[in-house]
N, C-alpha and C. Protein backbone atom coordinates (compact mmCIF):
# COMPACT_ATOMS: atom_id res chain seq x y z
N UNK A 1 23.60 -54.33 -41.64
CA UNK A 1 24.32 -53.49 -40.71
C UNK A 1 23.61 -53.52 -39.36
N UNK A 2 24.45 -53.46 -38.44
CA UNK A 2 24.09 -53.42 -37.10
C UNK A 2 23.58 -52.22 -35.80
N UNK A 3 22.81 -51.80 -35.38
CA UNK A 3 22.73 -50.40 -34.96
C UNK A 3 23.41 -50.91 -33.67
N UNK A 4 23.74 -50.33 -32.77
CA UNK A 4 24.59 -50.05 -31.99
C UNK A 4 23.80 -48.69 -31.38
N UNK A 5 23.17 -49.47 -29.66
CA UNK A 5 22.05 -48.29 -28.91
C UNK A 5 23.30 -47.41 -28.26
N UNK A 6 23.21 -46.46 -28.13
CA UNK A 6 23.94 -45.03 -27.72
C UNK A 6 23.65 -45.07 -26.06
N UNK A 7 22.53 -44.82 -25.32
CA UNK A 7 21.97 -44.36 -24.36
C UNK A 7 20.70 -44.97 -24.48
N UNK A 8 20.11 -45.33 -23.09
CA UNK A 8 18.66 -45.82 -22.80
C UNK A 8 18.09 -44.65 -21.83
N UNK A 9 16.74 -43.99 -22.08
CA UNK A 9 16.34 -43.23 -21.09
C UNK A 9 14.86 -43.63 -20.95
N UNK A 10 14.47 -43.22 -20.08
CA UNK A 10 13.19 -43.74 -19.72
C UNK A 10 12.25 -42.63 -19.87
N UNK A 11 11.00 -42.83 -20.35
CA UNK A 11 10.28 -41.54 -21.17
C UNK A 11 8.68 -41.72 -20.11
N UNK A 12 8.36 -40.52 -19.19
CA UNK A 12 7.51 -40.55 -18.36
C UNK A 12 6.22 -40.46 -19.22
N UNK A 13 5.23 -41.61 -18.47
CA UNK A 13 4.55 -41.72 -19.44
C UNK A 13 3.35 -40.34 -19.03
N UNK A 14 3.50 -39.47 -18.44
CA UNK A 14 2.52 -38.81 -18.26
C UNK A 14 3.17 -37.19 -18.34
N UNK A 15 2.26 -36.30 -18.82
CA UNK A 15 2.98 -35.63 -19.88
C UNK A 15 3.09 -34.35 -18.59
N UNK A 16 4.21 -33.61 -18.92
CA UNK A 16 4.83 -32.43 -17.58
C UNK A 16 3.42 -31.46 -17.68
N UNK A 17 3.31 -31.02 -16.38
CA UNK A 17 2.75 -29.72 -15.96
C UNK A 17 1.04 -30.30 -15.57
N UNK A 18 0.92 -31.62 -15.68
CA UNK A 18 0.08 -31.75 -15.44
C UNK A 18 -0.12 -32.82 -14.00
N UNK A 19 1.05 -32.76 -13.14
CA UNK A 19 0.46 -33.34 -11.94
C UNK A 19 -0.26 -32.35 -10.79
N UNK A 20 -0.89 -32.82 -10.02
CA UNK A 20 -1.31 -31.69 -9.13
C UNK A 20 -0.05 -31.31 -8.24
N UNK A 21 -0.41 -30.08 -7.59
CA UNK A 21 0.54 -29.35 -6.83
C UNK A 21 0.83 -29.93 -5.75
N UNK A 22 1.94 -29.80 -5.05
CA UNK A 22 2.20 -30.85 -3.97
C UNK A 22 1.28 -29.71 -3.01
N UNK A 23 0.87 -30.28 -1.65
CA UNK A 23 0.35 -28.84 -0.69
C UNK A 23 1.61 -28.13 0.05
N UNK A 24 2.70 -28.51 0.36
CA UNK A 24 3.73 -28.12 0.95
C UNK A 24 3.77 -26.47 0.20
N UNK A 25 4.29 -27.20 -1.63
CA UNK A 25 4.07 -25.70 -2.72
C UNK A 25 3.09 -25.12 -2.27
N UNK A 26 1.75 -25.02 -2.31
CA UNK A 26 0.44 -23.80 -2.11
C UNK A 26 1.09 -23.48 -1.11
N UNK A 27 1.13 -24.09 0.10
CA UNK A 27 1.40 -23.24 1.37
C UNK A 27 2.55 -22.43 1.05
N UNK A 28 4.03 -22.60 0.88
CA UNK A 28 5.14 -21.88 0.39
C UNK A 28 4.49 -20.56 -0.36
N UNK A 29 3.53 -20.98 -1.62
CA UNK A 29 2.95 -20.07 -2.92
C UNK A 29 2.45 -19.04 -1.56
N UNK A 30 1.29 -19.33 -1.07
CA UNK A 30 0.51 -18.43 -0.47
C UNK A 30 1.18 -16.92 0.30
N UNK A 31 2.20 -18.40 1.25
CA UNK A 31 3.49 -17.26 1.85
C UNK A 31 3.87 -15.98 0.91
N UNK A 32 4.45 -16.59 -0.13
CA UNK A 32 5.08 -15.77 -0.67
C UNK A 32 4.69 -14.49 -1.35
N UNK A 33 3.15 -15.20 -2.11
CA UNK A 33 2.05 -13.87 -2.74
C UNK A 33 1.80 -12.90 -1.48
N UNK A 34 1.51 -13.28 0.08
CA UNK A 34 1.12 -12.21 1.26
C UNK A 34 2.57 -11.33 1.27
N UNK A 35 3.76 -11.71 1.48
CA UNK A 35 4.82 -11.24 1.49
C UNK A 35 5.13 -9.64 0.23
N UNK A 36 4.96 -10.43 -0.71
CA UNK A 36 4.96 -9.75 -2.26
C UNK A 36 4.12 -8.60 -2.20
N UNK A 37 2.42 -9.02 -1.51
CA UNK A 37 1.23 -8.00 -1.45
C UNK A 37 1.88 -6.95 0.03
N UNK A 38 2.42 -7.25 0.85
CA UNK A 38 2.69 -6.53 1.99
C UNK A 38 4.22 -5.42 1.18
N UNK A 39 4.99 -6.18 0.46
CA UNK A 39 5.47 -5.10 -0.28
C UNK A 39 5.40 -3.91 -1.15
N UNK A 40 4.35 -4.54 -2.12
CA UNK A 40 4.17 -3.45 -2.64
C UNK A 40 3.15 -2.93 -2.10
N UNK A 41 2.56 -2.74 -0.72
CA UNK A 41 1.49 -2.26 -0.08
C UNK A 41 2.80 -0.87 0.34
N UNK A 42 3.45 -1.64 1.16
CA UNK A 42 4.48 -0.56 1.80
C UNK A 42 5.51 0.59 0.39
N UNK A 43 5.19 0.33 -0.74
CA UNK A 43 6.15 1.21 -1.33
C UNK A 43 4.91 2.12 -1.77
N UNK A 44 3.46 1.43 -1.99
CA UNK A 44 2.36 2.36 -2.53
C UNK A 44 2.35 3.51 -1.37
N UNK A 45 2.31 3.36 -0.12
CA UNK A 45 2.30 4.14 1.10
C UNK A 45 3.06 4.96 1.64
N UNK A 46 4.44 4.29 1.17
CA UNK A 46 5.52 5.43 1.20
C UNK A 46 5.68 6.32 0.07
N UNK A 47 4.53 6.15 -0.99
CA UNK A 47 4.16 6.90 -2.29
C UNK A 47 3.57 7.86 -1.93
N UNK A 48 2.64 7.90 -1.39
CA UNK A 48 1.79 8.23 -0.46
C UNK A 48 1.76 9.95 0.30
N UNK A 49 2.56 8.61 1.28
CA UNK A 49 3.06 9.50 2.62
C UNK A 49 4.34 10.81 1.56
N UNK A 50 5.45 10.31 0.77
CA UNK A 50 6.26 10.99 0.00
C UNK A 50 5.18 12.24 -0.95
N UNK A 51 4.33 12.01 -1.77
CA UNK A 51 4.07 13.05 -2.72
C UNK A 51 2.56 13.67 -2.08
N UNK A 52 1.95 13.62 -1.39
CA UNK A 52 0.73 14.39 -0.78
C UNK A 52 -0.61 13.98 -1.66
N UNK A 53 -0.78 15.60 -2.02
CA UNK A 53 -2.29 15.36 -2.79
C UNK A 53 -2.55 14.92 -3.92
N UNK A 54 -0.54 14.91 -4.66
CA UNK A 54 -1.11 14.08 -5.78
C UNK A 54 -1.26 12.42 -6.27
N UNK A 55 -0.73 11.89 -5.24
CA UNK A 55 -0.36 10.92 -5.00
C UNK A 55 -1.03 9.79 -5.62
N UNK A 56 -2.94 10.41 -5.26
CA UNK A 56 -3.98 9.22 -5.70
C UNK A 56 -4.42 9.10 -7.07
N UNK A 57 -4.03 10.34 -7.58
CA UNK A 57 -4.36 10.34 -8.87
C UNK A 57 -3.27 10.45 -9.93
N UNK A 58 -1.69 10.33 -9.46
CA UNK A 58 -0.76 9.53 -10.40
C UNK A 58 -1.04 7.81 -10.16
N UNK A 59 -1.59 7.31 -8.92
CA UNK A 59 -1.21 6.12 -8.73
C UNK A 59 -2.51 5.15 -9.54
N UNK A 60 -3.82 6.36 -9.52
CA UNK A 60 -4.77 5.41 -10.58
C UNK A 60 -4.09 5.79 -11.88
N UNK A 61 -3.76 7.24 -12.44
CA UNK A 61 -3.11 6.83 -13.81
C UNK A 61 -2.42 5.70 -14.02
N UNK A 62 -1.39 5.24 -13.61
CA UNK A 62 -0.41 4.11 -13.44
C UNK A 62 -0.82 3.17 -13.19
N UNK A 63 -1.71 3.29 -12.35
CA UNK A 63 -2.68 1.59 -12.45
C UNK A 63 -3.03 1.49 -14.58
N UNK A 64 -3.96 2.23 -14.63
CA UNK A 64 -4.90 2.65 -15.41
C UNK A 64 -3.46 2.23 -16.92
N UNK A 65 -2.34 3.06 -17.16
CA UNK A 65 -1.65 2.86 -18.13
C UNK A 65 -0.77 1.89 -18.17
N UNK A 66 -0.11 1.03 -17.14
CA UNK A 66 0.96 0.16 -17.27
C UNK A 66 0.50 -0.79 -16.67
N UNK A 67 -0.66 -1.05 -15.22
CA UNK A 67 -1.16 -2.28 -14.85
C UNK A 67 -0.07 -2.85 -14.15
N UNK A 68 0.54 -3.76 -14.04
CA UNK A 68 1.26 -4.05 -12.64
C UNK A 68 2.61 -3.54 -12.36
N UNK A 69 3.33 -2.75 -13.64
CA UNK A 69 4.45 -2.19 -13.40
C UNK A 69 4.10 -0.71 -12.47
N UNK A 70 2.92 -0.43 -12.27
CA UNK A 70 3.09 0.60 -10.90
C UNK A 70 3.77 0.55 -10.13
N UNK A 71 4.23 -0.54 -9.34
CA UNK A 71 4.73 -0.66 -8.20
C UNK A 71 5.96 -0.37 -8.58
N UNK A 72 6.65 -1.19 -9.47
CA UNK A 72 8.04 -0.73 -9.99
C UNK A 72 8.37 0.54 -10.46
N UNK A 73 7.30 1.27 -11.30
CA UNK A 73 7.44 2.82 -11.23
C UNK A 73 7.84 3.92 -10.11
N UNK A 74 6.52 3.10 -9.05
CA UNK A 74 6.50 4.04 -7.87
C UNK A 74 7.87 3.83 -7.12
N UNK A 75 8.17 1.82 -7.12
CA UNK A 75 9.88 1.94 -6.46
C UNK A 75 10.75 2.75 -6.81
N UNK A 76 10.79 3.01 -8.42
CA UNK A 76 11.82 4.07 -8.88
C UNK A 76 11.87 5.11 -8.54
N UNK A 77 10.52 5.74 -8.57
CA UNK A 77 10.75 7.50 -8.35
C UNK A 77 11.10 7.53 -6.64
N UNK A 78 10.54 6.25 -5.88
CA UNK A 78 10.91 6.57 -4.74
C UNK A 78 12.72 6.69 -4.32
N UNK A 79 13.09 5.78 -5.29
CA UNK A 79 14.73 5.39 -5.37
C UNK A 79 15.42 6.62 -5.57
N UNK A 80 15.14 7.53 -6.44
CA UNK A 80 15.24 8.43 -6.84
C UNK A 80 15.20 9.65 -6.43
N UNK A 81 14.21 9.28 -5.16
CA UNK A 81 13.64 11.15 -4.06
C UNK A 81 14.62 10.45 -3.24
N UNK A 82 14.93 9.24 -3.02
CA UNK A 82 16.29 9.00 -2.32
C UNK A 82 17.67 9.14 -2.18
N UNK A 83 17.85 9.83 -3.41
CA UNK A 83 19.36 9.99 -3.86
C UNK A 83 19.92 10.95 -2.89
């Protein structure tokens, strides 16, 4: 019996995730992490400026119990004193 090929594809011989980063990406990456850090700088501050004296010591709890979902916490309740 005869096989009969379906499709030919070409199989890279070097295996994904391991080329280096182009520099164009880092520079883009870098952008984007300062952008990201200037955000959640500005919602920690309008945390801040919004709840007074207690402000520093919900925002280390929240560091302290959830670790990077603070910021998204603090967006909420701010969303929320917004209604």
């Amino acid at each position: 019996m005869k096989h009969n090929v379906v499709c030919h594809y070409w199989v890279h011989p070097k295996p994904k995730g391991l080329s280096p980063a182009h520099p164009e990406d880092e520079e883009l990456n870098k952008a984007w992490r300062g952008e990201r850090k200037k955000g959640r700088s500005a919602v920690v501050e309008r945390f801040r400026v919004r709840s007074g004296d207690i402000s520093e010591e919900f925002i280390k709890g929240s560091r302290d119990t959830s670790g990077a979902d603070v910021y998204w916490r603090l967006a909420e309740i701010l969303a929320c004193c917004d209604l």
